[in-house]
N, C-alpha and C. Protein backbone atom coordinates (compact mmCIF):
# COMPACT_ATOMS: atom_id res chain seq x y z
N UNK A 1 20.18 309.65 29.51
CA UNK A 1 20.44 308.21 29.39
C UNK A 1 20.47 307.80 27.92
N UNK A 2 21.38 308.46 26.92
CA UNK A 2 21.26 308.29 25.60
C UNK A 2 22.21 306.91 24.95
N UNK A 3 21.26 306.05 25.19
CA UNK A 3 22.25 304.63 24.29
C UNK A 3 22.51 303.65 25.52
N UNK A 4 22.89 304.23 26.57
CA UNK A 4 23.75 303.57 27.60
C UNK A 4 22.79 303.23 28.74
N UNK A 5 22.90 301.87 29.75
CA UNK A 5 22.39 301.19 30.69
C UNK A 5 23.10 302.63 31.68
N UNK A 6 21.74 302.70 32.90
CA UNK A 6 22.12 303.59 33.91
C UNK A 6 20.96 302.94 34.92
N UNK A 7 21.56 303.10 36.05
CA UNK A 7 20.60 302.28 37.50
C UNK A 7 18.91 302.49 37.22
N UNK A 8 18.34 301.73 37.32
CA UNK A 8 16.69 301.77 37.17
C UNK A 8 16.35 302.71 38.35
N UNK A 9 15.55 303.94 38.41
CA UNK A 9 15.05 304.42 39.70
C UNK A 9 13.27 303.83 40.04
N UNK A 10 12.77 302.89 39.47
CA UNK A 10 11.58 302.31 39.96
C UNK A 10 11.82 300.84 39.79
N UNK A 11 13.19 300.23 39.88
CA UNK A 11 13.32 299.06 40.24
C UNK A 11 15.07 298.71 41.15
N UNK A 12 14.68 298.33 41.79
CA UNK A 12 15.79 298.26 42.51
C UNK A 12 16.83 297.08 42.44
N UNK A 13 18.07 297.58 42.48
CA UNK A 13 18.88 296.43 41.67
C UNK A 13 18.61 296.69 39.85
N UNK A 14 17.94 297.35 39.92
CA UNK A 14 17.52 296.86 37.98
C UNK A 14 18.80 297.90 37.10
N UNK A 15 18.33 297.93 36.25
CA UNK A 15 19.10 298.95 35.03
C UNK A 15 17.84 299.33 33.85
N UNK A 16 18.45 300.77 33.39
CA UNK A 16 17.31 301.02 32.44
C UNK A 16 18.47 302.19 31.13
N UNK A 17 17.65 301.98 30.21
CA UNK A 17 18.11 302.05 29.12
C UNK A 17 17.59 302.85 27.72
N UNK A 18 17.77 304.25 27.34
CA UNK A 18 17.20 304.76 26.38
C UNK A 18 17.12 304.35 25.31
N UNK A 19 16.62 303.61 24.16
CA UNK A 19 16.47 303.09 23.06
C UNK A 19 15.84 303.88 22.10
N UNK A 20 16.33 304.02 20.73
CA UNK A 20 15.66 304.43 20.03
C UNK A 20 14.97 303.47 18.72
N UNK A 21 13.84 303.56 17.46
CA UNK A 21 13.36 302.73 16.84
C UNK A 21 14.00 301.85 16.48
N UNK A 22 15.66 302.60 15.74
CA UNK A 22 16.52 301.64 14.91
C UNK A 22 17.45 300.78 16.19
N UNK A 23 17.93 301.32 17.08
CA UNK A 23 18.72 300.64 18.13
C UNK A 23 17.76 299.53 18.51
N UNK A 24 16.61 299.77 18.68
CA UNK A 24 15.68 298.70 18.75
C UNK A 24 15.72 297.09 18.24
N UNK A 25 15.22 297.81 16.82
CA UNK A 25 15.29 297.12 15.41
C UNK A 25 16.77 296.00 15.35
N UNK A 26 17.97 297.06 15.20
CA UNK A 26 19.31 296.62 15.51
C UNK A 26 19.26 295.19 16.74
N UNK A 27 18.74 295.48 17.44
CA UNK A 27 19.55 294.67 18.52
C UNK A 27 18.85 293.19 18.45
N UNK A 28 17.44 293.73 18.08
CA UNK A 28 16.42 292.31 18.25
C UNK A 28 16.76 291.06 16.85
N UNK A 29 16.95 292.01 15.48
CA UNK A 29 17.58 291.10 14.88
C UNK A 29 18.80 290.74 14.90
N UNK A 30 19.46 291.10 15.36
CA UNK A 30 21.12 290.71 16.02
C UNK A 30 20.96 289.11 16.80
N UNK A 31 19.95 289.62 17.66
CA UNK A 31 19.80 288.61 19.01
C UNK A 31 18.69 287.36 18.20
N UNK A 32 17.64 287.34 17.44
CA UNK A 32 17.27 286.39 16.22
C UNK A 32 18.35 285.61 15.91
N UNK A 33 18.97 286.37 15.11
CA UNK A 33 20.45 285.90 14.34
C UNK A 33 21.48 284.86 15.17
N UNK A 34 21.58 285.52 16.30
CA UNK A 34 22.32 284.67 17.42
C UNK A 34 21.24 283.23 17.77
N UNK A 35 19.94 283.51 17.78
CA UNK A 35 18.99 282.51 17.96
C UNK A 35 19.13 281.32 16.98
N UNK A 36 19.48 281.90 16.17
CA UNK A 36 18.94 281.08 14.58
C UNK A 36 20.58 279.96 14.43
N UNK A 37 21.67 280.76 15.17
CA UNK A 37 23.18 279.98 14.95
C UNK A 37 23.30 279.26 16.20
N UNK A 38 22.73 279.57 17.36
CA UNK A 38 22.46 278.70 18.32
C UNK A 38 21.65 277.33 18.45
N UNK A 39 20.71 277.69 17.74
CA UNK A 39 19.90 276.44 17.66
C UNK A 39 18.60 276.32 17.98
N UNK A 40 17.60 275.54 17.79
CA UNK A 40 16.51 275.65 18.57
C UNK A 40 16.93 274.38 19.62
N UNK A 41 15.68 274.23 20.54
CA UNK A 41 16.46 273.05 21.25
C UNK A 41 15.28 271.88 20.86
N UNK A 42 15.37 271.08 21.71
CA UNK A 42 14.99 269.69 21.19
C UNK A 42 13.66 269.70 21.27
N UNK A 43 12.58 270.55 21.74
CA UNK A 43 11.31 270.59 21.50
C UNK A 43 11.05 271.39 19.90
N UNK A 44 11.97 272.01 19.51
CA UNK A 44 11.83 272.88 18.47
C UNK A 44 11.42 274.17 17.95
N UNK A 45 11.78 274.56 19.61
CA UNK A 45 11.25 276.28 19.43
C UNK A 45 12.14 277.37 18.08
N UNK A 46 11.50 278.09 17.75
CA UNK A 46 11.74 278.40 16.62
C UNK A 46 12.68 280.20 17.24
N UNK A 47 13.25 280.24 16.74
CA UNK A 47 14.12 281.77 17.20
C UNK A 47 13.56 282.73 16.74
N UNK A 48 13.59 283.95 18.24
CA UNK A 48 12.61 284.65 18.36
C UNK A 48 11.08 284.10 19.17
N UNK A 49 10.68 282.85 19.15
CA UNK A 49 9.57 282.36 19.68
C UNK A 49 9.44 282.76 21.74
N UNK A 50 8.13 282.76 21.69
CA UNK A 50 8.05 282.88 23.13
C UNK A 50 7.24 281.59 23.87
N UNK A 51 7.52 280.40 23.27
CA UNK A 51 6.65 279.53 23.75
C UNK A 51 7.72 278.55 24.38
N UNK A 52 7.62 277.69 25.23
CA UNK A 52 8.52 276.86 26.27
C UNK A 52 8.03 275.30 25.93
N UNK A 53 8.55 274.63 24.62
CA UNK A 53 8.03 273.49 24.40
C UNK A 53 9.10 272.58 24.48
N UNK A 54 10.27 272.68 25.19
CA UNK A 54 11.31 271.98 25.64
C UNK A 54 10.75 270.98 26.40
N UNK A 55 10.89 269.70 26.50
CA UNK A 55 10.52 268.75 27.55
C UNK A 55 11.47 268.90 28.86
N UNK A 56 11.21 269.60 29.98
CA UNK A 56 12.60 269.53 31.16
C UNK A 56 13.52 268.33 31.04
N UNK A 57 12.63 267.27 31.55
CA UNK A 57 13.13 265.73 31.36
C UNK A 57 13.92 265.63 30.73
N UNK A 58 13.59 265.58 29.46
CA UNK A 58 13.80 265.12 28.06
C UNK A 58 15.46 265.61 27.86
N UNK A 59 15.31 266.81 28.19
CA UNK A 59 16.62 268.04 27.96
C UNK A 59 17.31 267.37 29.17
N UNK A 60 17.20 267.25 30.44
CA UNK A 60 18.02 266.62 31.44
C UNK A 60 18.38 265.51 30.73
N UNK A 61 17.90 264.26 30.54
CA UNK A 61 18.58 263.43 30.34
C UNK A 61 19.55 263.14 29.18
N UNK A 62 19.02 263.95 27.79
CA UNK A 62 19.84 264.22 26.55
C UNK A 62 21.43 264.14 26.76
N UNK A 63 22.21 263.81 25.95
CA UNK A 63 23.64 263.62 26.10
C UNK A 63 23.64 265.05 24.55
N UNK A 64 24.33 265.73 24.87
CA UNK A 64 24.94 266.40 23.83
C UNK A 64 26.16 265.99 23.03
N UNK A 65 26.39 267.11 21.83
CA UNK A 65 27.78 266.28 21.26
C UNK A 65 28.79 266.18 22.15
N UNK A 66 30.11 265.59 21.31
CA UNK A 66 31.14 265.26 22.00
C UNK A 66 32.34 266.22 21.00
N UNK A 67 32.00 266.50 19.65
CA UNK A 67 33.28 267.21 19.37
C UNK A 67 32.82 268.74 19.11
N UNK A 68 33.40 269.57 19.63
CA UNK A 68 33.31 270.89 19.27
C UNK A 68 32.39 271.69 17.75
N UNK A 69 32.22 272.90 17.67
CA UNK A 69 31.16 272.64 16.66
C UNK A 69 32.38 273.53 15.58
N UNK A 70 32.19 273.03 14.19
CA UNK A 70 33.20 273.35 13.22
C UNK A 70 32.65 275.16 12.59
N UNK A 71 31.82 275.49 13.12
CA UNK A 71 31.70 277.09 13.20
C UNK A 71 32.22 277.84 13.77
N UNK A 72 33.09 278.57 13.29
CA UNK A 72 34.17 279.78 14.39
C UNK A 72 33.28 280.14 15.52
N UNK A 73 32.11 280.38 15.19
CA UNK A 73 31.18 281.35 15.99
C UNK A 73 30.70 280.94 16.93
N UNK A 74 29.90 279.45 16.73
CA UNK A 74 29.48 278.48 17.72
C UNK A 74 30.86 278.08 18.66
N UNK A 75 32.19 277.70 17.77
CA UNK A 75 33.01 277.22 18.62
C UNK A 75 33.62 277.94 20.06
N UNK A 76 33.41 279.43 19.59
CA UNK A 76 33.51 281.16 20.08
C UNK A 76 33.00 280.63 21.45
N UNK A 77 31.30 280.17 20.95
CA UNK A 77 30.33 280.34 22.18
C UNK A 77 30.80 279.35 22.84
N UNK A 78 31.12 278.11 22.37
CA UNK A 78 31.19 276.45 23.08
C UNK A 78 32.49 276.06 23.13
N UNK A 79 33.46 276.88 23.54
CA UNK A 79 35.14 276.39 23.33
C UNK A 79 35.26 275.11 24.08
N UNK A 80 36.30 274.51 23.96
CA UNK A 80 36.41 273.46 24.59
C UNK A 80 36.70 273.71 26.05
N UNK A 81 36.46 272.71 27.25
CA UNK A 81 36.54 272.93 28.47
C UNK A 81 38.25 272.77 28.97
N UNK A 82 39.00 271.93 28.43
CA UNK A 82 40.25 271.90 28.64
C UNK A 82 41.42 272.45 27.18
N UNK A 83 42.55 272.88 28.28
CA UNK A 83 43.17 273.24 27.24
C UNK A 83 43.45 274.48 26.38
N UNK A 84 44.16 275.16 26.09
CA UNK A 84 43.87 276.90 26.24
C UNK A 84 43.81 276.85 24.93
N UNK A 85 43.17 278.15 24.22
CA UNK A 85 42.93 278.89 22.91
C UNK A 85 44.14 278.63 22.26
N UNK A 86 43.76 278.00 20.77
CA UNK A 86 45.09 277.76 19.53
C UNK A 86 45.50 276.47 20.17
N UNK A 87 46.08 276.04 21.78
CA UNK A 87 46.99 274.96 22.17
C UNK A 87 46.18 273.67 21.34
N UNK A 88 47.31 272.91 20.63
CA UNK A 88 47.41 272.02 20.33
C UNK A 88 46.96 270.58 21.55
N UNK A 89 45.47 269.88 21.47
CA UNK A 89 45.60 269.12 22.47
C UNK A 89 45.80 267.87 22.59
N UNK A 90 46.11 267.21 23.84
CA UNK A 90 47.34 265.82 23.55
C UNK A 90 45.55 265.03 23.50
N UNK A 91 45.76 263.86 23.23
CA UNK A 91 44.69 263.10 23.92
C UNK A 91 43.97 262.79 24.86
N UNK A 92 44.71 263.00 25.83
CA UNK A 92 43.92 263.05 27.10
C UNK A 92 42.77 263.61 27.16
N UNK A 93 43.87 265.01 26.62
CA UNK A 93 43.03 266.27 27.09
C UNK A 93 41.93 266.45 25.72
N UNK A 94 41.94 266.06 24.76
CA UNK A 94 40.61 265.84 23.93
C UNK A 94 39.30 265.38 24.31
N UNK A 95 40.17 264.17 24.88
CA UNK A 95 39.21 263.13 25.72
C UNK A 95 38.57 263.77 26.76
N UNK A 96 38.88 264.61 27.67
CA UNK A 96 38.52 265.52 28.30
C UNK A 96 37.77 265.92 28.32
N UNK A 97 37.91 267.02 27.26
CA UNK A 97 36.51 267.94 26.38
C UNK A 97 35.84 267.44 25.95
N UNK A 98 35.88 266.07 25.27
CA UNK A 98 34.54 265.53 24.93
C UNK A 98 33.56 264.74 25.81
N UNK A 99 33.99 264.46 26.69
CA UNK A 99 33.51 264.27 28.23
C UNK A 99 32.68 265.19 28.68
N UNK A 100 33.32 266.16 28.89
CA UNK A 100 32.88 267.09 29.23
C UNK A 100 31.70 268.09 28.22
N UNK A 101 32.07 268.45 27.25
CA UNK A 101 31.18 268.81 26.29
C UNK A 101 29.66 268.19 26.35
N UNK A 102 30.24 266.60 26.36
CA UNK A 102 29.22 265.70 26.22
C UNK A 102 28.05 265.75 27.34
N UNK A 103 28.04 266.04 28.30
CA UNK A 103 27.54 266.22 29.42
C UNK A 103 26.71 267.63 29.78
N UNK A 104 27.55 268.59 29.25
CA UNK A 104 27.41 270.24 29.71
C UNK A 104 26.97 271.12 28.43
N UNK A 105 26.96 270.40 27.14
CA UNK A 105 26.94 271.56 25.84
C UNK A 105 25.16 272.09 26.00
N UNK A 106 24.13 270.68 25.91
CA UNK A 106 23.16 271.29 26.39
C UNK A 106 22.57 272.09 27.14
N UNK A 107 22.95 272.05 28.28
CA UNK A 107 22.44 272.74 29.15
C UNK A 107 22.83 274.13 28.58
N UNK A 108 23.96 274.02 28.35
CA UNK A 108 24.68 275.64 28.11
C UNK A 108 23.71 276.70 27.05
N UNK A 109 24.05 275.36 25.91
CA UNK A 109 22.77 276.16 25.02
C UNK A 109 21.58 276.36 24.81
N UNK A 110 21.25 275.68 26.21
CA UNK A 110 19.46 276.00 26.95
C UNK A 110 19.54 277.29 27.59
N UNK A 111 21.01 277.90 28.14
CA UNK A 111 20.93 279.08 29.13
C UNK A 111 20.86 279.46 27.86
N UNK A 112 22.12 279.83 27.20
CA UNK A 112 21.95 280.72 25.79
C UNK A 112 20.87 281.20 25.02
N UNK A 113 20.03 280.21 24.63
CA UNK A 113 19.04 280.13 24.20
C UNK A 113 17.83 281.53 25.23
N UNK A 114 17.67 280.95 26.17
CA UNK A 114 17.24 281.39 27.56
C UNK A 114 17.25 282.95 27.70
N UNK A 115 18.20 283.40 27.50
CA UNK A 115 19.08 284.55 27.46
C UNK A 115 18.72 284.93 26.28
N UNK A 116 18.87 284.44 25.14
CA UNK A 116 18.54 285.68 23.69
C UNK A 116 16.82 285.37 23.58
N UNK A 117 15.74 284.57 24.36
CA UNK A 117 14.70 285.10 24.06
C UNK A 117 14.11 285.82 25.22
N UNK A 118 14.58 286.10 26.28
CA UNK A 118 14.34 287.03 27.24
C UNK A 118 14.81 288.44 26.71
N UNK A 119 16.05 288.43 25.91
CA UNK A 119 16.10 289.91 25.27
C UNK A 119 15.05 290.28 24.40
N UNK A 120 14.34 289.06 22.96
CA UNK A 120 13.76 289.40 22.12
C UNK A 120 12.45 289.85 22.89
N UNK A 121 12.11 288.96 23.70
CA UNK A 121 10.82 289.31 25.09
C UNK A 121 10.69 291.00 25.24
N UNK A 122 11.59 290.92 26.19
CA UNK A 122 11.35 292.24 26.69
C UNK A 122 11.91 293.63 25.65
N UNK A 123 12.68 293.35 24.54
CA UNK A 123 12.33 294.50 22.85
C UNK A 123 11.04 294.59 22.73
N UNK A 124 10.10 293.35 22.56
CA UNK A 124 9.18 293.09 22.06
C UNK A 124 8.17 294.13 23.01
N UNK A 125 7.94 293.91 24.14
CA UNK A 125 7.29 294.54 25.29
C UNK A 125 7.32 296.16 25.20
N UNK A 126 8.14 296.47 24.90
CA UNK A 126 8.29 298.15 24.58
C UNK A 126 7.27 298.76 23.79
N UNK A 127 7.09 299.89 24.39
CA UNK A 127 6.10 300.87 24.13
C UNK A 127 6.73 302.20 23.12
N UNK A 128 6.93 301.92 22.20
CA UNK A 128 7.92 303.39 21.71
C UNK A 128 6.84 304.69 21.68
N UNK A 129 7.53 305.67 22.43
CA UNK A 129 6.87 306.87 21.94
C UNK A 129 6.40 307.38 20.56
N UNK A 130 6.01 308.90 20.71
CA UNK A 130 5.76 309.52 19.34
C UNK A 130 7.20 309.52 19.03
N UNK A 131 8.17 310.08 19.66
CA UNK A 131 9.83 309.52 18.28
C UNK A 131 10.51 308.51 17.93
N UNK A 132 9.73 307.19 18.21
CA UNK A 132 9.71 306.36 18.37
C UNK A 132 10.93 305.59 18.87
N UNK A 133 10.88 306.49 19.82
CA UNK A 133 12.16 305.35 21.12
C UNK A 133 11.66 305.21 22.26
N UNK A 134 11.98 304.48 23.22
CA UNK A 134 11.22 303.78 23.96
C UNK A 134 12.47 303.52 25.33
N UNK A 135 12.09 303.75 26.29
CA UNK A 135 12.97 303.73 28.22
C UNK A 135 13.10 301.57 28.52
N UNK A 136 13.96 301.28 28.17
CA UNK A 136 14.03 299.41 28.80
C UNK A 136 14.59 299.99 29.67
N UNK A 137 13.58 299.48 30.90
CA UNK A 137 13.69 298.78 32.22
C UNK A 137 13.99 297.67 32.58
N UNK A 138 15.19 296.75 33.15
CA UNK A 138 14.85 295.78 33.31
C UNK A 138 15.44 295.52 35.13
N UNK A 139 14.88 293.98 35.35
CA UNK A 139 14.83 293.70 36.87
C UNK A 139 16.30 292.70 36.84
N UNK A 140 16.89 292.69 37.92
CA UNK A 140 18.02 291.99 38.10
C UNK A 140 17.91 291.05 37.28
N UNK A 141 17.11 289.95 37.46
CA UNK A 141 17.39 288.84 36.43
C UNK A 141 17.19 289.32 35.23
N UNK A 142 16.54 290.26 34.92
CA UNK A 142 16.64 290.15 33.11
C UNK A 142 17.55 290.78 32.80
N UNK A 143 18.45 291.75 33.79
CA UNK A 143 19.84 291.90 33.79
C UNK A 143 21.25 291.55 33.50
N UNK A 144 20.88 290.00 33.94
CA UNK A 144 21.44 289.14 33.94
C UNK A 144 21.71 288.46 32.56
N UNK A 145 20.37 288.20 32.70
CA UNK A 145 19.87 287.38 30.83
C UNK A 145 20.76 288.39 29.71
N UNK A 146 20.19 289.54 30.09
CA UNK A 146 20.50 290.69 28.80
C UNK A 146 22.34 291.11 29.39
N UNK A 147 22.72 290.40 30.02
CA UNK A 147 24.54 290.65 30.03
C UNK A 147 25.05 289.38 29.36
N UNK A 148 24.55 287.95 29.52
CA UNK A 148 24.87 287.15 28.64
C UNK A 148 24.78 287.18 27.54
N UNK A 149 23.33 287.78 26.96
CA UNK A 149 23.17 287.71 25.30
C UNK A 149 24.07 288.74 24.84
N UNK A 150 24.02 290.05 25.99
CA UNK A 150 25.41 290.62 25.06
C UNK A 150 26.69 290.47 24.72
N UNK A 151 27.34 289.43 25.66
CA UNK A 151 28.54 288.97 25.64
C UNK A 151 28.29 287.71 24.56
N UNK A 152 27.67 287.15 24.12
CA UNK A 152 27.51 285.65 23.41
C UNK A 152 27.43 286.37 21.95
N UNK A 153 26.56 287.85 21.83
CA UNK A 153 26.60 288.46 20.57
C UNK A 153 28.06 288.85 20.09
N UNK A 154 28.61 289.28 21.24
CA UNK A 154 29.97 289.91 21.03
C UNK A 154 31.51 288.93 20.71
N UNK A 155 31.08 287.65 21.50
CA UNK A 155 31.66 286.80 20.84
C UNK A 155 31.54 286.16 19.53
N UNK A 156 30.23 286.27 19.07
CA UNK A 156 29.81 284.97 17.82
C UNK A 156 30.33 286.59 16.61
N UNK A 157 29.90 288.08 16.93
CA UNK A 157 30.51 288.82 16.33
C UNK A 157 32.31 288.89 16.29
N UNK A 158 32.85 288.78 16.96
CA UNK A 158 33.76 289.23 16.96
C UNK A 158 35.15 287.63 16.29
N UNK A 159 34.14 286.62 16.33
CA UNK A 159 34.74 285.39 15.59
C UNK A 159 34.20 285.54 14.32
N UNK A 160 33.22 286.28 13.92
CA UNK A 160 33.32 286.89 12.39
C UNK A 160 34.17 287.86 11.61
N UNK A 161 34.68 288.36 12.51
CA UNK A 161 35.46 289.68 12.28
C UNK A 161 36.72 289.03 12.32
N UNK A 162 36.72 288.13 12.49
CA UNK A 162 38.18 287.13 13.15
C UNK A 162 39.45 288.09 13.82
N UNK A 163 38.30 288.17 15.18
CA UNK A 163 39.32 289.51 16.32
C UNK A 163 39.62 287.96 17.48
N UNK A 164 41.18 287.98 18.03
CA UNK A 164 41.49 286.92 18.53
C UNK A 164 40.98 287.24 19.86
N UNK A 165 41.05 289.06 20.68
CA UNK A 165 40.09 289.16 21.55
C UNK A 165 40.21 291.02 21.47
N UNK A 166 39.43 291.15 22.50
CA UNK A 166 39.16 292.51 22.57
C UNK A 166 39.76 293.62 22.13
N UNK A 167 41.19 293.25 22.36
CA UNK A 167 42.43 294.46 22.32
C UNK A 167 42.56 294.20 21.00
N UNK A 168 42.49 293.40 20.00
CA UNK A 168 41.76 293.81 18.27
C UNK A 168 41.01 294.63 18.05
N UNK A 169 40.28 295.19 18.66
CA UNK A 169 38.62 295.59 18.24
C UNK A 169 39.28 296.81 18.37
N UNK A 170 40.63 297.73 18.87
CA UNK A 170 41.11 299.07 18.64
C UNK A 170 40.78 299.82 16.64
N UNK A 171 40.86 298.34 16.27
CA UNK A 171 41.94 298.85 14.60
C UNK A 171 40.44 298.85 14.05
N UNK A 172 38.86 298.51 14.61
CA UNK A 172 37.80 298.84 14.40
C UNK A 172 37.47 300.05 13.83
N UNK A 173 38.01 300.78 14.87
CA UNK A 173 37.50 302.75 14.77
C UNK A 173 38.10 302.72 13.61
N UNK A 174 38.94 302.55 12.73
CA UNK A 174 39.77 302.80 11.85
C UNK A 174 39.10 302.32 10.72
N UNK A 175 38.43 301.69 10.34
CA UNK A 175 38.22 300.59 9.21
C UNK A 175 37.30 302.19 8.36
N UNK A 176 38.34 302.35 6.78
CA UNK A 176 37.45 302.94 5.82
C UNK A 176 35.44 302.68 6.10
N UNK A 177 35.12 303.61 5.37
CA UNK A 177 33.98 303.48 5.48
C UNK A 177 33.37 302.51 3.96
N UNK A 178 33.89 302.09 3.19
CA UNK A 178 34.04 301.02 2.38
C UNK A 178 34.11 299.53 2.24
N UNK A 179 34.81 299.43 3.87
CA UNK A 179 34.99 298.25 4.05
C UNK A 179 33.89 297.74 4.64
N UNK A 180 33.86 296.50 3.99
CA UNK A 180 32.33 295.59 3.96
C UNK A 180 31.97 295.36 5.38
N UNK A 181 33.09 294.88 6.30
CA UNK A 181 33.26 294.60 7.69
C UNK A 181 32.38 296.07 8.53
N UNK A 182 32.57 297.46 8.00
CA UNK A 182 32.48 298.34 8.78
C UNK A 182 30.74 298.65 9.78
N UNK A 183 29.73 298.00 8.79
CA UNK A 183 28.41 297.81 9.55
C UNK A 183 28.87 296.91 10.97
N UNK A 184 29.32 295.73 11.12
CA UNK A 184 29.01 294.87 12.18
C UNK A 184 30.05 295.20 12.84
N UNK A 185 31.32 295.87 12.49
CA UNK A 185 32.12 296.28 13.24
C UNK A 185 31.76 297.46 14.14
N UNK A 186 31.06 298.30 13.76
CA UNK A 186 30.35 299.50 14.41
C UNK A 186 29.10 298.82 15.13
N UNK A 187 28.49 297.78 15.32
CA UNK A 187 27.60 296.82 15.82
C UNK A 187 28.54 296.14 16.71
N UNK A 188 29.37 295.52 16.46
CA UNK A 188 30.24 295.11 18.14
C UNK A 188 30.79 296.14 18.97
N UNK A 189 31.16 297.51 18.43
CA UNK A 189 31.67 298.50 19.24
C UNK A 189 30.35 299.01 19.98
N UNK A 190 29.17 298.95 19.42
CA UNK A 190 28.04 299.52 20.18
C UNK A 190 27.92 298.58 21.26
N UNK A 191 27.61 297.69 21.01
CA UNK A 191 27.20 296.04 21.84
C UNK A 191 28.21 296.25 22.84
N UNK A 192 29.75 296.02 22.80
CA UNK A 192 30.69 296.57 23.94
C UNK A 192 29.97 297.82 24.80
N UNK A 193 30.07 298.82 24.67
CA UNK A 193 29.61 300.17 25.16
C UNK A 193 28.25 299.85 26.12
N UNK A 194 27.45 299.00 25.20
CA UNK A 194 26.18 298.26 26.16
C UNK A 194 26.49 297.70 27.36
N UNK A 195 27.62 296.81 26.79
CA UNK A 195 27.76 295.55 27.74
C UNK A 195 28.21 296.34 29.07
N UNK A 196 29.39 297.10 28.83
CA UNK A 196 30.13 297.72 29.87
C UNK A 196 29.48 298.48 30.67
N UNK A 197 28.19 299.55 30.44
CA UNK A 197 27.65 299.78 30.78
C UNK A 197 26.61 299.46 31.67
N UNK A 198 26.18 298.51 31.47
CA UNK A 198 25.27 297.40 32.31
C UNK A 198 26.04 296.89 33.02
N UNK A 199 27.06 296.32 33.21
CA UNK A 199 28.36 296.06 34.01
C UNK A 199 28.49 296.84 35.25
N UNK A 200 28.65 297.93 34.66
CA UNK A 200 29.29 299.24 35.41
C UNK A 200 27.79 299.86 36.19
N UNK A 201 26.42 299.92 35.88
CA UNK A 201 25.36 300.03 36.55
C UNK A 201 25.09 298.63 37.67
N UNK A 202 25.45 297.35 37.24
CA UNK A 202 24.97 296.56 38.20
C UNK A 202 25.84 296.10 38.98
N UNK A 203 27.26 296.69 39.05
CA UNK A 203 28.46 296.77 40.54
C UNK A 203 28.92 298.10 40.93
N UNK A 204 27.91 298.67 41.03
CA UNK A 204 28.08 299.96 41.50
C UNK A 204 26.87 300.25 42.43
């Protein structure tokens, strides 16, 4: 099980996962990083934190923004609800999205949120051996959690790389070993390989 999600055999439904120190290391500040461009939310939990000082209420009743966020990366995560990628939109359909935005951005980036500290959680929880890598287990829902944060990493990465979508990420393998891009580009090709993997263990 070297790198790659394969069916949990002491949890059912689950997936489990060989990790080593640096893949470790790698992923938890990745998923920070994603914490830190996401946001904290309105109680002010700090990224990376394991404490739940969100008011429920408070967060239910909140109105979020209304215009899209001017970060490729955030916008990546929070596209608009109407209206397709690049299309130019009429008014209506602005009006639309900000409706809509306005209503739904919170919550979204409460799951988000949700999702990258259940990954930092359960990194954190690991026991590394004497070579210091360590077996993640996880249970359907943290399955779950840990398929969103990888897809939300892979987006907020891959709007850095400014890849319009996946079938870009070919000319990756290729990139000199010079080029500045080539660390996080070899960091979204891993993160893919994750994702798919966990995919491919939890519909099978």
């Amino acid at each position: 099980m070297p790198g790659l999600f394969e069916p949990a055999t002491t949890v059912p439904g689950g997936a489990a996962v060989a990790l080593d120190e640096v893949e470790i290391s790698i992923l938890r500040s990745l998923v920070v990083q994603l914490l830190e461009l996401i946001g904290p939310g309105p109680g002010g939990e700090p990224a990376g934190g394991t404490g739940d000082a969100e008011d429920p209420l408070a967060a239910l009743m909140a109105e979020g923004p209304s215009k899209p966020p001017s970060d490729p990366a955030l916008a990546r995560l929070f596209p608009n609800a109407y209206g397709g990628p690049g299309a130019e939109p009429d008014e209506r359909t602005r009006a639309a999205s900000a409706e809509f935005r306005r209503y739904t951005e919170n919550e979204l980036r409460a799951r988000k949120r949700e999702d990258g500290l259940a990954v930092v959680r359960s990194l954190d929880e690991l026991s590394p051996g004497g070579d210091g890598g360590a077996v993640l287990v996880l249970g359907p829902e943290q399955s779950r959690q840990w398929l969103g944060a990888l897809n939300d990493l892979r987006l907020a990465i891959g709007a850095r790389l400014e890849l319009a979508d996946d079938k870009d990420s070919d000319e990756l393998y290729n990139l000199p070993d010079g080029d500045p891009r080539k660390p996080i580009a070899m960091a979204y090709l891993w993160l893919g390989a994750l994702q798919e993997s966990l995919v491919e263990t939890l519909t099978t």
